[in-house]
PDB file of N, CA and C in Angstrom:
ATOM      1  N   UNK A   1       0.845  -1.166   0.000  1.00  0.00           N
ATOM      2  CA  UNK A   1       0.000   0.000   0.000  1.00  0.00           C
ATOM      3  C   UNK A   1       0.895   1.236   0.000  1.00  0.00           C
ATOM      4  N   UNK A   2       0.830   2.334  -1.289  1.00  0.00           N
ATOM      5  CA  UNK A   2       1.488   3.025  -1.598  1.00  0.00           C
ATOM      6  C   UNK A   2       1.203   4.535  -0.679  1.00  0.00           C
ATOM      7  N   UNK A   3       0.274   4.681   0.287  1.00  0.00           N
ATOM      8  CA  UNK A   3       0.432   5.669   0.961  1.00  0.00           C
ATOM      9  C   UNK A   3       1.018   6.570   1.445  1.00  0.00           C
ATOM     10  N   UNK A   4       1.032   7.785   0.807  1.00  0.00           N
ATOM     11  CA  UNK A   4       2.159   8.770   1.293  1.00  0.00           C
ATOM     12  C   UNK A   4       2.046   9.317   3.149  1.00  0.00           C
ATOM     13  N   UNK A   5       0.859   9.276   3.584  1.00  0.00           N
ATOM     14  CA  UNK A   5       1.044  10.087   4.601  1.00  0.00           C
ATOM     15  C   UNK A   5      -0.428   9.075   5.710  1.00  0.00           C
ATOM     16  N   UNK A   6      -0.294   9.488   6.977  1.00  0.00           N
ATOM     17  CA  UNK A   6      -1.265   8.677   7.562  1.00  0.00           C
ATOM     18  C   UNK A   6      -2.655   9.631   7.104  1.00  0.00           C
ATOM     19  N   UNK A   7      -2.388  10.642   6.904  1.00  0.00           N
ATOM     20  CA  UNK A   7      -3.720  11.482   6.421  1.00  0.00           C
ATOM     21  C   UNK A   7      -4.151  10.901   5.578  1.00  0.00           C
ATOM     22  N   UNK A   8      -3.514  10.178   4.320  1.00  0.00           N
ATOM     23  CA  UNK A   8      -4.077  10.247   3.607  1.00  0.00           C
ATOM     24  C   UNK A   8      -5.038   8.714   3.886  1.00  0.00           C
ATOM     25  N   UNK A   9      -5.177   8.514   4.527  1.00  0.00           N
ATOM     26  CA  UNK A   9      -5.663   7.004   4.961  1.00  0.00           C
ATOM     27  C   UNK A   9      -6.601   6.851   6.415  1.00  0.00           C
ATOM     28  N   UNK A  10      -7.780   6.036   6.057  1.00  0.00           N
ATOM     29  CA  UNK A  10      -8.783   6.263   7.282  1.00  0.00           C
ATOM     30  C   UNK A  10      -9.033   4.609   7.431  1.00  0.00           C
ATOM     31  N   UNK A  11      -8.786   4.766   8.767  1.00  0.00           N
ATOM     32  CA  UNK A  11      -8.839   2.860   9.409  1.00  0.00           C
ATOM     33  C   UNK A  11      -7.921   2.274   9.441  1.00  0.00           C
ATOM     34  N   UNK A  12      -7.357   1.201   9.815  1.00  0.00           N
ATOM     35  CA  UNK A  12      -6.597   0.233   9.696  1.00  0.00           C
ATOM     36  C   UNK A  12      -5.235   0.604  10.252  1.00  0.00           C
ATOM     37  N   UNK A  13      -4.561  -0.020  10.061  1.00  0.00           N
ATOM     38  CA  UNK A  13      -2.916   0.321  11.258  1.00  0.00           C
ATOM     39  C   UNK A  13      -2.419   1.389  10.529  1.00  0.00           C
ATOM     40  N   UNK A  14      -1.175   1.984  11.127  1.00  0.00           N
ATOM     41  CA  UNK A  14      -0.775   2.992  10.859  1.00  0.00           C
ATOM     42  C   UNK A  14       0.238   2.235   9.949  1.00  0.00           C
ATOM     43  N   UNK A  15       0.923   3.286   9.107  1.00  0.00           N
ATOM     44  CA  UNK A  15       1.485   2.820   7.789  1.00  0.00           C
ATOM     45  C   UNK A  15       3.089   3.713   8.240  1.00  0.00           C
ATOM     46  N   UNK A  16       4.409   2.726   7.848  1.00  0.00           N
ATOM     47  CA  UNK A  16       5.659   3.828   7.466  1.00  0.00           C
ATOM     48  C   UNK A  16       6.037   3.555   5.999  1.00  0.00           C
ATOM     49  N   UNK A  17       6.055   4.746   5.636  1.00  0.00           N
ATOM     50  CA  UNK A  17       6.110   5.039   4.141  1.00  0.00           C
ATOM     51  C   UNK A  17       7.415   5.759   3.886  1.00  0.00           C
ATOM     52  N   UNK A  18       8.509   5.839   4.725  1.00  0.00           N
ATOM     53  CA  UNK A  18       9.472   7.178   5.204  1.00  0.00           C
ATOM     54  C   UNK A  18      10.072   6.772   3.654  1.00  0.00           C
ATOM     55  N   UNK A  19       9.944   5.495   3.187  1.00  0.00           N
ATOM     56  CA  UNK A  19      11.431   5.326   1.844  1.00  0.00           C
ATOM     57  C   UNK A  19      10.224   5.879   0.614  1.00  0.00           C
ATOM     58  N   UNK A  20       9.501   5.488   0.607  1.00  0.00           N
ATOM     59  CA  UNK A  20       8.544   6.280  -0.193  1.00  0.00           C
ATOM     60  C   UNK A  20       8.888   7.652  -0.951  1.00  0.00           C
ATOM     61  N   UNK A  21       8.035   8.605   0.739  1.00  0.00           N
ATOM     62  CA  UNK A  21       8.611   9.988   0.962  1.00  0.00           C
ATOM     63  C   UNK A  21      10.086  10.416   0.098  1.00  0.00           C
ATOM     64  N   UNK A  22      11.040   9.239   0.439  1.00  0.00           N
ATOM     65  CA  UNK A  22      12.504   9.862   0.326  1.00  0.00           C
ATOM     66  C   UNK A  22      12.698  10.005  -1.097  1.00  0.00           C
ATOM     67  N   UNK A  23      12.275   8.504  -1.762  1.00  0.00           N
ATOM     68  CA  UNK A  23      12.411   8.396  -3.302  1.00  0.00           C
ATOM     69  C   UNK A  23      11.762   9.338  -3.677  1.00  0.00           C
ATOM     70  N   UNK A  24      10.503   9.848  -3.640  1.00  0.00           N
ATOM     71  CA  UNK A  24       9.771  10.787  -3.987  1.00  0.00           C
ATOM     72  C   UNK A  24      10.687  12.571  -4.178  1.00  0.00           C
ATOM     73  N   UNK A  25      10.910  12.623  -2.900  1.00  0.00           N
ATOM     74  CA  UNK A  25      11.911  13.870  -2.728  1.00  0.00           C
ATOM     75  C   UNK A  25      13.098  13.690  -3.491  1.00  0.00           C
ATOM     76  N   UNK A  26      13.615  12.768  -3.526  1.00  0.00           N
ATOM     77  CA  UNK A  26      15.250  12.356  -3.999  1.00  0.00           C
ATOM     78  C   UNK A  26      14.921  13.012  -5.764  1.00  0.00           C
ATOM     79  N   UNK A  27      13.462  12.371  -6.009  1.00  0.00           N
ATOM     80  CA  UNK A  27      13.506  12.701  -7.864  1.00  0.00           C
ATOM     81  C   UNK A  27      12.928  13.833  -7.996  1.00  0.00           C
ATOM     82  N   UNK A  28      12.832  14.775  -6.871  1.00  0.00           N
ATOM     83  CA  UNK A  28      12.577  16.194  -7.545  1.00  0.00           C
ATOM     84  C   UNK A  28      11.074  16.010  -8.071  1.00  0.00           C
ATOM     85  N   UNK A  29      10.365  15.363  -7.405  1.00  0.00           N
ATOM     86  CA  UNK A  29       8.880  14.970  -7.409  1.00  0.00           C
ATOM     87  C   UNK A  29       7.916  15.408  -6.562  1.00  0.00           C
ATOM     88  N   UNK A  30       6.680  16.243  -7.002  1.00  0.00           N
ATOM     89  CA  UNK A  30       5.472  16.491  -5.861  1.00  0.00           C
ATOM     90  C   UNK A  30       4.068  15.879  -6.605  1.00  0.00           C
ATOM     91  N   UNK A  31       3.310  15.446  -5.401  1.00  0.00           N
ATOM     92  CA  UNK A  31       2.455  15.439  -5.629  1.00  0.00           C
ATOM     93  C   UNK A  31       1.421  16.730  -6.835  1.00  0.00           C
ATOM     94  N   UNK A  32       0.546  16.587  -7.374  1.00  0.00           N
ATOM     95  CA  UNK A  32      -0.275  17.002  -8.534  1.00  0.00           C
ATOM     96  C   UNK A  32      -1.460  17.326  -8.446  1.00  0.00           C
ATOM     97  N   UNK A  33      -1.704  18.878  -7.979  1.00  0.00           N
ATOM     98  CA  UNK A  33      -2.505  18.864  -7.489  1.00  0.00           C
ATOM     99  C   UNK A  33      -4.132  17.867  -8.024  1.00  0.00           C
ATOM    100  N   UNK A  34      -5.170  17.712  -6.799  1.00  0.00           N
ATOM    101  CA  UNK A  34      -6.466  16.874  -7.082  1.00  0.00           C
ATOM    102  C   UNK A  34      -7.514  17.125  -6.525  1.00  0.00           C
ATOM    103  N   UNK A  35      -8.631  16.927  -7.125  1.00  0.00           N
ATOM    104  CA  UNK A  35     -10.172  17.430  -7.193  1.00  0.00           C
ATOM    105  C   UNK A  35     -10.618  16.325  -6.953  1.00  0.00           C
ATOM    106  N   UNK A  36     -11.939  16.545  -5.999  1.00  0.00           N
ATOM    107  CA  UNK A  36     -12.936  15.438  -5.684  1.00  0.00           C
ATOM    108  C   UNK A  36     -12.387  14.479  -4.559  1.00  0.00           C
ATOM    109  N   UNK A  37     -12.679  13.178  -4.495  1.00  0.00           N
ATOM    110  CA  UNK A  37     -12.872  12.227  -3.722  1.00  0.00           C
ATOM    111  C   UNK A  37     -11.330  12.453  -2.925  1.00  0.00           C
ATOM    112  N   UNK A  38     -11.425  12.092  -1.931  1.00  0.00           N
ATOM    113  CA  UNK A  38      -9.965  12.338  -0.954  1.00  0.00           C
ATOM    114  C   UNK A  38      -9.368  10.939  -0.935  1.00  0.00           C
ATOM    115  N   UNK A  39     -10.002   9.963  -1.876  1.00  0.00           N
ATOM    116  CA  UNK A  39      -9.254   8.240  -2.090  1.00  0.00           C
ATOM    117  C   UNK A  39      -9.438   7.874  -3.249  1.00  0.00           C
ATOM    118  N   UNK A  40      -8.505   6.784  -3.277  1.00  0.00           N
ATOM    119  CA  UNK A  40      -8.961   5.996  -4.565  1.00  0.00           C
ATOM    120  C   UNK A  40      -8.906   4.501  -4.522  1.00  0.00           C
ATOM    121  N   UNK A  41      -9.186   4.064  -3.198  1.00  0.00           N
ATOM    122  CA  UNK A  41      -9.149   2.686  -3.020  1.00  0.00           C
ATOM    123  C   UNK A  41      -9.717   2.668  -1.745  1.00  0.00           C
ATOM    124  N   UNK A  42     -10.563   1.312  -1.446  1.00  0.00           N
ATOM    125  CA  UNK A  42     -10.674   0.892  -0.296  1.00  0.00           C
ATOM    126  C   UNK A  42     -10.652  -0.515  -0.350  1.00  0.00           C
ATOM    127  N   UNK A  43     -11.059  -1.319   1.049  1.00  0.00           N
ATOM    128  CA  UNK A  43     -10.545  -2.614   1.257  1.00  0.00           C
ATOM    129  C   UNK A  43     -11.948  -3.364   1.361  1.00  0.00           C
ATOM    130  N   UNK A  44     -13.412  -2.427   0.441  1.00  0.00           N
ATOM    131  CA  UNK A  44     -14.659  -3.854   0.003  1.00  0.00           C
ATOM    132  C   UNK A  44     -15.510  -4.441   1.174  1.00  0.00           C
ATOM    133  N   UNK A  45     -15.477  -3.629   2.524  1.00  0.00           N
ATOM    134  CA  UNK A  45     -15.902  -4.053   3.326  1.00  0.00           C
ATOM    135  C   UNK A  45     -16.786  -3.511   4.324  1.00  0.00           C
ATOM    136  N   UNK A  46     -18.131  -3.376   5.273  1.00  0.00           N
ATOM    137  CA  UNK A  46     -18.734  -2.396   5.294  1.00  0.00           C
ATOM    138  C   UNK A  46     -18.219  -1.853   6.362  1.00  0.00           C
ATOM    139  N   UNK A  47     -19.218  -1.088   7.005  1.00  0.00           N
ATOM    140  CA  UNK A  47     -18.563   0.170   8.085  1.00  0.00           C
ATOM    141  C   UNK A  47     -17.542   0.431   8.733  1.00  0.00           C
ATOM    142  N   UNK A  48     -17.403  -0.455  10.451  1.00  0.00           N
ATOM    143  CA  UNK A  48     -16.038   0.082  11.106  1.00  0.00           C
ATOM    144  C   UNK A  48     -14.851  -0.543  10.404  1.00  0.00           C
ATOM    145  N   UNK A  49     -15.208  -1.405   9.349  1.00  0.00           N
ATOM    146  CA  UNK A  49     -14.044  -2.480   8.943  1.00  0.00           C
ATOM    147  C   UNK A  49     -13.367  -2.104   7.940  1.00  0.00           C
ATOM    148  N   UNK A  50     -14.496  -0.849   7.074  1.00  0.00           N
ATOM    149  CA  UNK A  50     -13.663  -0.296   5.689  1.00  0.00           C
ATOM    150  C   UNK A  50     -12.520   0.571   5.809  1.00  0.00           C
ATOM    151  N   UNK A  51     -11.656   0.069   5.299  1.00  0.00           N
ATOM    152  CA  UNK A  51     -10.634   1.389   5.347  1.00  0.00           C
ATOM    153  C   UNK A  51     -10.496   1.922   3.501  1.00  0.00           C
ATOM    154  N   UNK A  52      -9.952   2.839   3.744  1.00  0.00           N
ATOM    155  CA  UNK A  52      -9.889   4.159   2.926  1.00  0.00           C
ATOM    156  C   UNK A  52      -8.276   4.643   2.513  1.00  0.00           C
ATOM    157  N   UNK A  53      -7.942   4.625   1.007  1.00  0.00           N
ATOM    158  CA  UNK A  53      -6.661   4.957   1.192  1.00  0.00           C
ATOM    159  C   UNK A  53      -6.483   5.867  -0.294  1.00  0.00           C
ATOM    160  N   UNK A  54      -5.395   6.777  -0.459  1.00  0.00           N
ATOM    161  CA  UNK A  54      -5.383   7.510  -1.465  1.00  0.00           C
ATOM    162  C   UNK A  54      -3.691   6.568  -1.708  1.00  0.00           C
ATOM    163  N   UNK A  55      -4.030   5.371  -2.998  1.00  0.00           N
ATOM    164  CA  UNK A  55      -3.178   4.658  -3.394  1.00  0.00           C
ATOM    165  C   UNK A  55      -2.459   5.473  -4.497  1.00  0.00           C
ATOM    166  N   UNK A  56      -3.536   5.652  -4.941  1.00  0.00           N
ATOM    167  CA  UNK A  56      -3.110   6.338  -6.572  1.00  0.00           C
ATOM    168  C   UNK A  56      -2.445   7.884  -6.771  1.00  0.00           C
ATOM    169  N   UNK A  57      -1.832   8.105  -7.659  1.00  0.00           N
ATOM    170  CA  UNK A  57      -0.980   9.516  -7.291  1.00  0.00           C
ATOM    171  C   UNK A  57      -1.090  10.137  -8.392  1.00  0.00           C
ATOM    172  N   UNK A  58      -0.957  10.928  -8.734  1.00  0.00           N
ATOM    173  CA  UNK A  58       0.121  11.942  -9.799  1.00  0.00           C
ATOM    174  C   UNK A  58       0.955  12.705  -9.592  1.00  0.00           C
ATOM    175  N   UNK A  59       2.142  12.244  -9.569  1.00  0.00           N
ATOM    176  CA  UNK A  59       3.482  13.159  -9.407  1.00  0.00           C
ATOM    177  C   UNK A  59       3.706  14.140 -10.298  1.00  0.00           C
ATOM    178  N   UNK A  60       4.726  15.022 -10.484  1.00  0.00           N
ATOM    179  CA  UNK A  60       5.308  15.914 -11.053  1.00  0.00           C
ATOM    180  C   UNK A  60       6.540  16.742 -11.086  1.00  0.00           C
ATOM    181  N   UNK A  61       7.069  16.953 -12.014  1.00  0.00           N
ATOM    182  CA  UNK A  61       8.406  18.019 -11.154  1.00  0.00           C
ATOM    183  C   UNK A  61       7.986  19.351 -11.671  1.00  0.00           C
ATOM    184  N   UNK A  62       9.408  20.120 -11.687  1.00  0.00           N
ATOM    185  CA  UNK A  62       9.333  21.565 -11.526  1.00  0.00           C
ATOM    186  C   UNK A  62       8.521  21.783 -13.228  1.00  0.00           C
ATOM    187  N   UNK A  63       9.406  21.482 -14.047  1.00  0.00           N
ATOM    188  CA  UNK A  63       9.527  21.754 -15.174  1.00  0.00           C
ATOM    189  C   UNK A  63       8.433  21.289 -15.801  1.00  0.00           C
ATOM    190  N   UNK A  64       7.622  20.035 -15.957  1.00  0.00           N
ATOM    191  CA  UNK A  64       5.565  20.113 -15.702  1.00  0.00           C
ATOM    192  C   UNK A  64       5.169  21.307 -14.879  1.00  0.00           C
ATOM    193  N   UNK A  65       5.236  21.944 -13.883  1.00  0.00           N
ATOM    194  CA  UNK A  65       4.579  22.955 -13.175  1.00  0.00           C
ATOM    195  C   UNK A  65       4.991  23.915 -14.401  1.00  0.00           C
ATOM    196  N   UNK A  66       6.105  23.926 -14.947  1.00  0.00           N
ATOM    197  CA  UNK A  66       6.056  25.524 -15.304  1.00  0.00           C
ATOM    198  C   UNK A  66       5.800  24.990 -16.778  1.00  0.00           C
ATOM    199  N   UNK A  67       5.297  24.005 -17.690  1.00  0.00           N
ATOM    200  CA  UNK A  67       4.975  23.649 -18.974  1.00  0.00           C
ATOM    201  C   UNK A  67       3.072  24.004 -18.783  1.00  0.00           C
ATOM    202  N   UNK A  68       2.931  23.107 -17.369  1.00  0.00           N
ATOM    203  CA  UNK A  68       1.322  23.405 -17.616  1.00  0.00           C
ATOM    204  C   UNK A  68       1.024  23.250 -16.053  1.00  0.00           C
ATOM    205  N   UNK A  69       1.177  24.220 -15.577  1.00  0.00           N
ATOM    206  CA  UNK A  69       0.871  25.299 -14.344  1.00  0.00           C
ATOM    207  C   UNK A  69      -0.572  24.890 -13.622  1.00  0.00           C
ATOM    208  N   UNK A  70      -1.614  24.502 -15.188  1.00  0.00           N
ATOM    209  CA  UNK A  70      -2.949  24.383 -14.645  1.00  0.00           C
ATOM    210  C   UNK A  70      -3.282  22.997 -14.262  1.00  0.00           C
ATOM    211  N   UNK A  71      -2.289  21.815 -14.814  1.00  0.00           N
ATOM    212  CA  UNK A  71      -2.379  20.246 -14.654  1.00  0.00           C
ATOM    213  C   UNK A  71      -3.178  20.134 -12.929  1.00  0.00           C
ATOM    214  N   UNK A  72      -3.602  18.814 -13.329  1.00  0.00           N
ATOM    215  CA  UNK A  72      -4.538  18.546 -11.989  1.00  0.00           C
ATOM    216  C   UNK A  72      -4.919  16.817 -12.637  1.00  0.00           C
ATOM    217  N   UNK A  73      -5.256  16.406 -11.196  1.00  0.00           N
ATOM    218  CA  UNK A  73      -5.795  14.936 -11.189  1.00  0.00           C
ATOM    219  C   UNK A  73      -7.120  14.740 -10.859  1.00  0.00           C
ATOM    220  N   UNK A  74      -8.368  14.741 -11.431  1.00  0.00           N
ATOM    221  CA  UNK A  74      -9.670  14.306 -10.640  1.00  0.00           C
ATOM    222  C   UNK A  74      -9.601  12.342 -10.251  1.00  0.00           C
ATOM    223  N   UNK A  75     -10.090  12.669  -9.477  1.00  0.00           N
ATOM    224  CA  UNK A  75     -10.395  11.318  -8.996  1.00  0.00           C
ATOM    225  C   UNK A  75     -12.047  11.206  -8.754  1.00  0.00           C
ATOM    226  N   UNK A  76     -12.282  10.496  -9.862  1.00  0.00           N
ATOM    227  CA  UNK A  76     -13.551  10.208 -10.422  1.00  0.00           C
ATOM    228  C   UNK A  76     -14.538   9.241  -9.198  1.00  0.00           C
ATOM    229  N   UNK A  77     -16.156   9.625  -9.346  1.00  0.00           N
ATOM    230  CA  UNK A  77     -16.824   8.584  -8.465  1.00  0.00           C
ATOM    231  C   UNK A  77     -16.716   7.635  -8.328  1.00  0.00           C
ATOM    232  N   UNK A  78     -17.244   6.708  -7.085  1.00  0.00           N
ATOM    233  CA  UNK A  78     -16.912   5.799  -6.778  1.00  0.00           C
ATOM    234  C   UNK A  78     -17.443   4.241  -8.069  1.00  0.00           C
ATOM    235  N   UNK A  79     -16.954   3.596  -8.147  1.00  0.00           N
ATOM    236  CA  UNK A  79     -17.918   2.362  -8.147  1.00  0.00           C
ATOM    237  C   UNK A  79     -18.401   0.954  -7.846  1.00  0.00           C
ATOM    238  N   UNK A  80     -18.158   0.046  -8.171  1.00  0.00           N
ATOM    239  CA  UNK A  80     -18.347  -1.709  -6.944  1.00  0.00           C
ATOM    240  C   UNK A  80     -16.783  -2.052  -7.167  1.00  0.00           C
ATOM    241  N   UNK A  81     -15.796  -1.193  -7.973  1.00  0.00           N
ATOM    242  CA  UNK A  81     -14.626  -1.731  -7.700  1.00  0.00           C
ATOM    243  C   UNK A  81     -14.062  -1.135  -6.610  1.00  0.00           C
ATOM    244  N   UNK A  82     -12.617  -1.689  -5.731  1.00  0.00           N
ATOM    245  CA  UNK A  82     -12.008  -1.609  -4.922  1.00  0.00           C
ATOM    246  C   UNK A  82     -11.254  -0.123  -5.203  1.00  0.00           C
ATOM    247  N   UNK A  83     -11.029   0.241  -6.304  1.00  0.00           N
ATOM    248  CA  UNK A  83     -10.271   1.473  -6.990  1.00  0.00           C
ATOM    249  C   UNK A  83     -11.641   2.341  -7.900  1.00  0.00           C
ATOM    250  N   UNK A  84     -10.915   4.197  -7.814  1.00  0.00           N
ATOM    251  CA  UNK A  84     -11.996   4.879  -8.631  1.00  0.00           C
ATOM    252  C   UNK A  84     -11.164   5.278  -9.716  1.00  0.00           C
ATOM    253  N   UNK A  85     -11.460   5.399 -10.459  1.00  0.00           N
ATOM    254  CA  UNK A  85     -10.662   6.046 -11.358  1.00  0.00           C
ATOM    255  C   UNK A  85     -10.301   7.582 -11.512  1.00  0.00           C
ATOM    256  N   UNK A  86      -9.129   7.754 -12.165  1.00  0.00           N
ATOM    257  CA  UNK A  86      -8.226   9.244 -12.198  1.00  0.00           C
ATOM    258  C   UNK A  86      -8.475   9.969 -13.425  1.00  0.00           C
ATOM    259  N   UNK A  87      -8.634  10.929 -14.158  1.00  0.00           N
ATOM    260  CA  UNK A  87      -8.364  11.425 -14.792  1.00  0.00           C
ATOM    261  C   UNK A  87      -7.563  12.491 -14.755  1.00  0.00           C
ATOM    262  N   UNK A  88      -6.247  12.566 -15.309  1.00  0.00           N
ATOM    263  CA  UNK A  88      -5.680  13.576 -15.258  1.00  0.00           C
ATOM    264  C   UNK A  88      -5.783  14.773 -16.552  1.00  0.00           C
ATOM    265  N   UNK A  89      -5.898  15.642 -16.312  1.00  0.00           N
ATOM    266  CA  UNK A  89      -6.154  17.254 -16.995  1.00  0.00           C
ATOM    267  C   UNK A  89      -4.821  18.065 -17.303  1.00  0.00           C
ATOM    268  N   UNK A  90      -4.001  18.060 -18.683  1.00  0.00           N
ATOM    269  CA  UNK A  90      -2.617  18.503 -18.515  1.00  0.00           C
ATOM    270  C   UNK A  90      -2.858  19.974 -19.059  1.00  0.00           C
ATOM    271  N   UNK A  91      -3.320  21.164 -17.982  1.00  0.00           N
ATOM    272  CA  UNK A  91      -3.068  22.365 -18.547  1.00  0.00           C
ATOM    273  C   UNK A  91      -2.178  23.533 -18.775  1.00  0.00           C
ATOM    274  N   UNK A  92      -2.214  23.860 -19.853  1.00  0.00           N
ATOM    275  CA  UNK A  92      -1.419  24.910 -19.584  1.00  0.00           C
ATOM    276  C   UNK A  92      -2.332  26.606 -19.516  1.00  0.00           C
ATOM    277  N   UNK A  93      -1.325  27.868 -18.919  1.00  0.00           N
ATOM    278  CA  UNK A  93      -2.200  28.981 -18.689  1.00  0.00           C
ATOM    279  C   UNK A  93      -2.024  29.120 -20.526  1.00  0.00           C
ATOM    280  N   UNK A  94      -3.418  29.914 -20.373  1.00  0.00           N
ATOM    281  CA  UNK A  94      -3.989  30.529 -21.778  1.00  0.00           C
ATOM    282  C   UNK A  94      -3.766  32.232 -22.008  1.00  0.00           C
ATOM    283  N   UNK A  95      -2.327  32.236 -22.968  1.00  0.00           N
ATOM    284  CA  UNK A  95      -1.880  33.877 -22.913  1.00  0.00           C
ATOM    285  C   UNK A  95      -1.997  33.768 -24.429  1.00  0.00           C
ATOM    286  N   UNK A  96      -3.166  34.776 -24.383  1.00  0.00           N
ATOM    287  CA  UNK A  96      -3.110  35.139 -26.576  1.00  0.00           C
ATOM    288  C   UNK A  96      -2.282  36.670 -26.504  1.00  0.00           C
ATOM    289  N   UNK A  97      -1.289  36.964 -25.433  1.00  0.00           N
ATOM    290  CA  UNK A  97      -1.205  38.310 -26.100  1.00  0.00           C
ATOM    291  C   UNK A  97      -1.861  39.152 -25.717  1.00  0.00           C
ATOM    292  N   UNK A  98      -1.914  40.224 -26.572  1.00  0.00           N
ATOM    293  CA  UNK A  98      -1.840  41.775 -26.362  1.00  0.00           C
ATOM    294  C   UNK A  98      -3.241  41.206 -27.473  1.00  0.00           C
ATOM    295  N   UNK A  99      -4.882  41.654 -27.862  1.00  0.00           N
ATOM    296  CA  UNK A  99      -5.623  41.579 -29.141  1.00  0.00           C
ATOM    297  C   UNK A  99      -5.124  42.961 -29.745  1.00  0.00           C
ATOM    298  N   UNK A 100      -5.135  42.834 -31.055  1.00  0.00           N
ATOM    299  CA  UNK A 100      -5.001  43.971 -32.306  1.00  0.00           C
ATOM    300  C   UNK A 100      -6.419  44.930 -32.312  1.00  0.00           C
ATOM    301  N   UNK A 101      -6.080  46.107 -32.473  1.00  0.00           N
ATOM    302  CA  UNK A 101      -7.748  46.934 -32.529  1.00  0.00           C
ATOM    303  C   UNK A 101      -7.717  47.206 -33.799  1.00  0.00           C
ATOM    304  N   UNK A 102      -8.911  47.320 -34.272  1.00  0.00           N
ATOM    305  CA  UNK A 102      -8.519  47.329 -36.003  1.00  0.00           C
ATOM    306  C   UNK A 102     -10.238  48.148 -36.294  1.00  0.00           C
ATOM    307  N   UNK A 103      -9.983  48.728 -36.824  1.00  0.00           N
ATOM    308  CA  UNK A 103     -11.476  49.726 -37.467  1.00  0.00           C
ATOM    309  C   UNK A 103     -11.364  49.501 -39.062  1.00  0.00           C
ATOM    310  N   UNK A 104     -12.990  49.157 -39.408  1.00  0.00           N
ATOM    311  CA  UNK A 104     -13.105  49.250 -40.518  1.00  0.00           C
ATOM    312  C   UNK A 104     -14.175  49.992 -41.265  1.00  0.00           C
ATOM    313  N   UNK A 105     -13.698  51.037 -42.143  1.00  0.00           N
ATOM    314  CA  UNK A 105     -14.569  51.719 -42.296  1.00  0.00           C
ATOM    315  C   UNK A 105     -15.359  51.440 -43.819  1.00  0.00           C
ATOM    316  N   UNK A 106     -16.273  51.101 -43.686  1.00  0.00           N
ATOM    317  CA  UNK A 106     -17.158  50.614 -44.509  1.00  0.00           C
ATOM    318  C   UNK A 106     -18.042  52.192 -44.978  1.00  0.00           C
ATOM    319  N   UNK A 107     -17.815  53.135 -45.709  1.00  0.00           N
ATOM    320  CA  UNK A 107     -18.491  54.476 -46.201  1.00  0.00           C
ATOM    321  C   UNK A 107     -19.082  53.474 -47.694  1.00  0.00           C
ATOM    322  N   UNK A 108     -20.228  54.460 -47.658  1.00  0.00           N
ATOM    323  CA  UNK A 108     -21.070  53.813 -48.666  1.00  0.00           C
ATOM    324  C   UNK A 108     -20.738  54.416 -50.142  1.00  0.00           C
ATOM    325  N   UNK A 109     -19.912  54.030 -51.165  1.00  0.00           N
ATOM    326  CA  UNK A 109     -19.564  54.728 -52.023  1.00  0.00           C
ATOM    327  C   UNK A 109     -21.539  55.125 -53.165  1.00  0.00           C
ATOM    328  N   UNK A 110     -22.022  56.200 -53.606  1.00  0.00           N
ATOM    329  CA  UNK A 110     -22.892  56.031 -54.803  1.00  0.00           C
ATOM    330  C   UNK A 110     -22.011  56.462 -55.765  1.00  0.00           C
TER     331      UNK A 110
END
């Protein structure tokens, strides 16, 4: 279980992830930012017994942040599987420039 942090996880024993974390940091990697559901997996089972975990990721480095600034991960509704699905969104900001002003004068020649 790929869990970065105990936050990100509800129920079940506590998790050490410290080599995780490190590899993560070591490659000049962050998390990507994400919309919606705060998991993407659980363990299929009902109430005090379900646990909850954000398995799934999208990393990134510097140089994605500054290609497309607007990138993001949704993590889509739930469904009878154990996992939800991700869609990731690769944006970049939208600069057209300076617009041109332009007049046209249309006089009616007779």
């Amino acid at each position: 279980m790929c869990v970065d942090s105990q936050m990100k996880k509800i129920g079940g024993n506590n998790l050490s992830i410290n080599k995780l974390n490190d590899l993560i940091d070591c490659c000049g990697l962050s998390d990507l930012r994400s919309v919606c559901s705060s998991w993407s997996w659980h363990n299929n089972t009902h109430e005090n017994a379900r646990i909850y975990g954000k398995l799934d990721r999208a990393t990134c480095n510097d140089n994605w942040l500054h290609l497309l600034p607007e990138s993001f991960v949704e993590y889509k509704g739930t469904s009878s599987s154990e996992h939800i699905s991700l869609l990731l969104y690769m944006l970049s900001l939208l600069n057209s420039g300076p617009k041109q002003f332009k007049i046209f004068n249309y006089s009616r020649v007779s």
